[in-house]
Structures are given as C-alpha cells and as structure tokens.
Protein backbone atom coordinates (compact mmCIF):
# COMPACT_ATOMS: atom_id res chain seq x y z
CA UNK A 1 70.82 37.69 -18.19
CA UNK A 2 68.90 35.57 -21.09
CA UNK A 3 69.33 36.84 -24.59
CA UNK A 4 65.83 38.22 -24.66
CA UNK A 5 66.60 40.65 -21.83
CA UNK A 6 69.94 41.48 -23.57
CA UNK A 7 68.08 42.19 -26.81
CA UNK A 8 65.24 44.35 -25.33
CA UNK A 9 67.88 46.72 -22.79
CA UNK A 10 70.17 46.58 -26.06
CA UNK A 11 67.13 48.34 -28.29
CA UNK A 12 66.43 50.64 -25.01
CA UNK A 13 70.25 52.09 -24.94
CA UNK A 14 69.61 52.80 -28.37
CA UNK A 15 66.57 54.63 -27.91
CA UNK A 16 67.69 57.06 -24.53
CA UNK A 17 71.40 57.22 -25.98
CA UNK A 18 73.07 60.43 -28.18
CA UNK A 19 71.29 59.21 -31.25
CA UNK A 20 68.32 58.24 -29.70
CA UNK A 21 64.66 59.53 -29.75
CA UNK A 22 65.18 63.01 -28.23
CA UNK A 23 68.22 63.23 -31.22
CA UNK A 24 65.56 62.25 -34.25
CA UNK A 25 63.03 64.44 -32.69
CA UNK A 26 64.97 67.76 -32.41
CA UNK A 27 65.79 66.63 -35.92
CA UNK A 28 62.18 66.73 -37.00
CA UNK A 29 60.40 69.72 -38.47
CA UNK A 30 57.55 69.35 -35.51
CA UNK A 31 58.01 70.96 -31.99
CA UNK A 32 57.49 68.32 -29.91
CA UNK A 33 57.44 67.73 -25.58
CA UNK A 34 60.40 67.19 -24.05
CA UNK A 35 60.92 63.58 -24.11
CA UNK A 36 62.52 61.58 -21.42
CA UNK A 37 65.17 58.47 -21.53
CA UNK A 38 62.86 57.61 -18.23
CA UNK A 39 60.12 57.68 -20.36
CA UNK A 40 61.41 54.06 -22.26
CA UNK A 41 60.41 51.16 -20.82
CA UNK A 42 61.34 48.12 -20.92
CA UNK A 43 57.79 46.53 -19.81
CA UNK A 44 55.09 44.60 -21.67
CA UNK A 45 52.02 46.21 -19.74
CA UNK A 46 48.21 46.99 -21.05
CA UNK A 47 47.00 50.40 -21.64
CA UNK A 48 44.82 50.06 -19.25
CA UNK A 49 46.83 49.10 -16.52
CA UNK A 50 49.46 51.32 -17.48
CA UNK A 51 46.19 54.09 -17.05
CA UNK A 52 45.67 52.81 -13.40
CA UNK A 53 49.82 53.63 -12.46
CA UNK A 54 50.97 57.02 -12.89
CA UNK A 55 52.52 57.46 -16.25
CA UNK A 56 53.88 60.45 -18.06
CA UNK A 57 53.13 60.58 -22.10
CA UNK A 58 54.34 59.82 -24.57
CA UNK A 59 55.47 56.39 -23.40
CA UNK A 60 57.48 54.13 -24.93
CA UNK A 61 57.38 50.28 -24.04
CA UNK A 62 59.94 47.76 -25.44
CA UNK A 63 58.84 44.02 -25.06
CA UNK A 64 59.41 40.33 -27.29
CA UNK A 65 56.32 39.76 -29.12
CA UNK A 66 58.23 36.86 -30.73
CA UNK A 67 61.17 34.35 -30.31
CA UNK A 68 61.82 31.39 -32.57
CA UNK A 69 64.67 29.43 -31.83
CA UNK A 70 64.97 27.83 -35.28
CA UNK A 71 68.50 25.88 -34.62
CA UNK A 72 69.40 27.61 -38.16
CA UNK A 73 73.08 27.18 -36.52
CA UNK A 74 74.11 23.47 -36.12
CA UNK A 75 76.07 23.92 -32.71
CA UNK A 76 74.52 26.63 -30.98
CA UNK A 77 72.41 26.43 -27.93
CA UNK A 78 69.97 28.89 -29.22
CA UNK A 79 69.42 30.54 -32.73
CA UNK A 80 67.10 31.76 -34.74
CA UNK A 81 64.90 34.83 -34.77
CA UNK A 82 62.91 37.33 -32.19
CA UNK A 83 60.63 40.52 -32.56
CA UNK A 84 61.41 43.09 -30.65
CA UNK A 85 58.13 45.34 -29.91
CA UNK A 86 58.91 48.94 -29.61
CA UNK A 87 55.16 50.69 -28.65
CA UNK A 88 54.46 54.38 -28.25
CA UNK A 89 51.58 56.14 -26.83
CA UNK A 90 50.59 59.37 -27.10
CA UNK A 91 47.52 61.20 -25.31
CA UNK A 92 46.54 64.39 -25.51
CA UNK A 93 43.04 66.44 -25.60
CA UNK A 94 42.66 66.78 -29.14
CA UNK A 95 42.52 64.15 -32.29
CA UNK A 96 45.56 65.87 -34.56
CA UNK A 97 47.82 66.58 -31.11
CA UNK A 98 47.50 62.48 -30.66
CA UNK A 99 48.08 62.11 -33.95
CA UNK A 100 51.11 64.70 -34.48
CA UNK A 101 52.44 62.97 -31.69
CA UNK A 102 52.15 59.11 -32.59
CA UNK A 103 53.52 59.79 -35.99
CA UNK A 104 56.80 62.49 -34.90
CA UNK A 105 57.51 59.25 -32.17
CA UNK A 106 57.18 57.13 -35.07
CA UNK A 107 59.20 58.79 -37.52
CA UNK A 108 61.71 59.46 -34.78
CA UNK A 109 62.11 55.98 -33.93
CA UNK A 110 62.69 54.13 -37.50
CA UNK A 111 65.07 56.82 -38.10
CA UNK A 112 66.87 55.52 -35.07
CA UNK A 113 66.64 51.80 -35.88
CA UNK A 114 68.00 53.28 -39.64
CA UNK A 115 71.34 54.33 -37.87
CA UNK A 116 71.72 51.42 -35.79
CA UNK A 117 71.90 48.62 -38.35
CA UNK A 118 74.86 45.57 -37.00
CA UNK A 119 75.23 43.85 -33.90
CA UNK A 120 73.55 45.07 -31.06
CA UNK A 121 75.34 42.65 -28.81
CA UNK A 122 76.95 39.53 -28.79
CA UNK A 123 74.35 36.76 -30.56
CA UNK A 124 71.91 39.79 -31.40
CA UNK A 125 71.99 41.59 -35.17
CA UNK A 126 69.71 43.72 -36.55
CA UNK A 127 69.71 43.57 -40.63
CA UNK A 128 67.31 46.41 -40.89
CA UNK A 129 63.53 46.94 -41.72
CA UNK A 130 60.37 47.13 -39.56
CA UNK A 131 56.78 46.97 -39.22
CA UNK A 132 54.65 49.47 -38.09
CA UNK A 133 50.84 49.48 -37.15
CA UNK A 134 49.01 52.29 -36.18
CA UNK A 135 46.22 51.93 -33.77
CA UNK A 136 42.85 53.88 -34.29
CA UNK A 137 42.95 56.77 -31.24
CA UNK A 138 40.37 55.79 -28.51
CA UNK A 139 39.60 57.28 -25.31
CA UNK A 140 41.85 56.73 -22.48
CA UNK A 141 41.20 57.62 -19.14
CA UNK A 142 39.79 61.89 -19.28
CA UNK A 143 41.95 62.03 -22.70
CA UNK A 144 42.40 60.36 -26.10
CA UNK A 145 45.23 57.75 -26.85
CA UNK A 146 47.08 56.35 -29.55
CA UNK A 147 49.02 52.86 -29.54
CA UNK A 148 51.75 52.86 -32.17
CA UNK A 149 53.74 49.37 -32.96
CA UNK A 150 56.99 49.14 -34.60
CA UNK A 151 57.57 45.59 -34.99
CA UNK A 152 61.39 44.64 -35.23
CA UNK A 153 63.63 41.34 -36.65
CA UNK A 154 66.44 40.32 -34.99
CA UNK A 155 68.78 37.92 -35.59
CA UNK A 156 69.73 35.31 -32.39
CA UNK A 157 72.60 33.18 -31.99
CA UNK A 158 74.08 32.09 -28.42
CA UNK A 159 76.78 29.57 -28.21
C-alpha cells in the first residue's frame, strides 16, 4: 500500500475507533442520529454521484486533496507534506436540522483530530491544526444538503 492510502485508512481508524466520531458526539450537548463506522468512507466521490448510489446521511468521505513531496529529507524516497480531506454531509428536510448536523459532525471531528496528535503510522505525523470550510446548504436530491471540509496537514516521510 502507497503512503497516501496508509494516511487516509490511518485518519479513518481514527474516526470509527473508541475515540472516534460516535465518542465526540455522545460527548456533545446535541442529540444527534446514530452514526455509523460504515458511514466513513474512504472515497473522493461528487455529491451528486454520491446522490445517484444509495447513501445513508450523514456521510463522511476521507480523500488527499494534496501531496507535495518536497525532498525536505535528504535520503528519503518520499517526504514532504499531504492534506488529508475529511468531508461531511448532512441532509435533512429543514435548514437548522442541516445545519445542527454539519456543525455537531464538525465539532465532533476536530475534537477527534485534538486527541490524536503524533504519528499516525510509520512516515505519517500529524502536528495538529485544521481548516474548515463550510459550504452554503443547497438542495440535494428531495432534501437539503450541507458539504463540510476539514482540511488536514500531515507530515510524510518514507525511506
């Protein structure tokens, strides 16, 4: 397996495991759906195709947006940095249940990456911090959706 696999199943065992997403969301004040460790992905696929398959939300999709291999490391095959996407999307009939939803998934899943700062595996670290965008809710299929982004840094190195 290449390092970019390794690095998105990594970020996926973090997010289904014991102190995962369904851990930070019991943790939350909000009563939430039950949420799934099926229900994280390790796919890079559009909302609209992803509406054309049957799907079960809220979804969570982990994909590289990013690698740079930088050769920061003078004799390693490959080093540098990559961004790990983590995207959620709610749906739901109403504006504030899509919204509730997006931001408890959110909040739920920084408070994950907070506990998992280190080595993720061997020649991936995560230092901390993250991005996150918040997509305007849109109509999706017969309900509304929301697209969530949480952008994350990784450091690579592979000898």
């Amino acid at each position: 397996m290449g390092i970019v696999t390794n690095a998105a199943l990594a970020l996926q065992s973090m997010l289904s495991g014991e102190t995962g997403l369904s851990w930070a969301l019991s943790e939350g004040s909000s009563k939430m759906p039950d949420f799934s460790p099926t229900d994280i992905r390790v796919e890079n696929i559009s909302v609209d195709v992803a509406e054309k398959s049957p799907i079960r939300y809220p979804v969570v999709f982990i994909y590289c947006e990013r690698f740079t291999n930088t050769q920061r490391e003078k004799f390693a095959a490959v080093s540098g940095t990559m961004n790990l996407a983590i995207e959620i999307r709610a749906s739901g009939n109403s504006v504030s249940a899509v919204s509730d939803q997006a931001l408890a998934h959110a909040e739920a899943a920084m408070k994950v990456l907070d506990c998992h700062k280190g080595n993720w595996a061997e020649g991936i670290q995560y230092c901390g911090g993250y991005e996150v965008s918040f997509q305007q809710i849109k109509r999706g299929g017969t309900q509304l959706i929301q697209v969530t982004k949480i952008s994350v840094p990784l450091q690579i190195c592979q000898r």
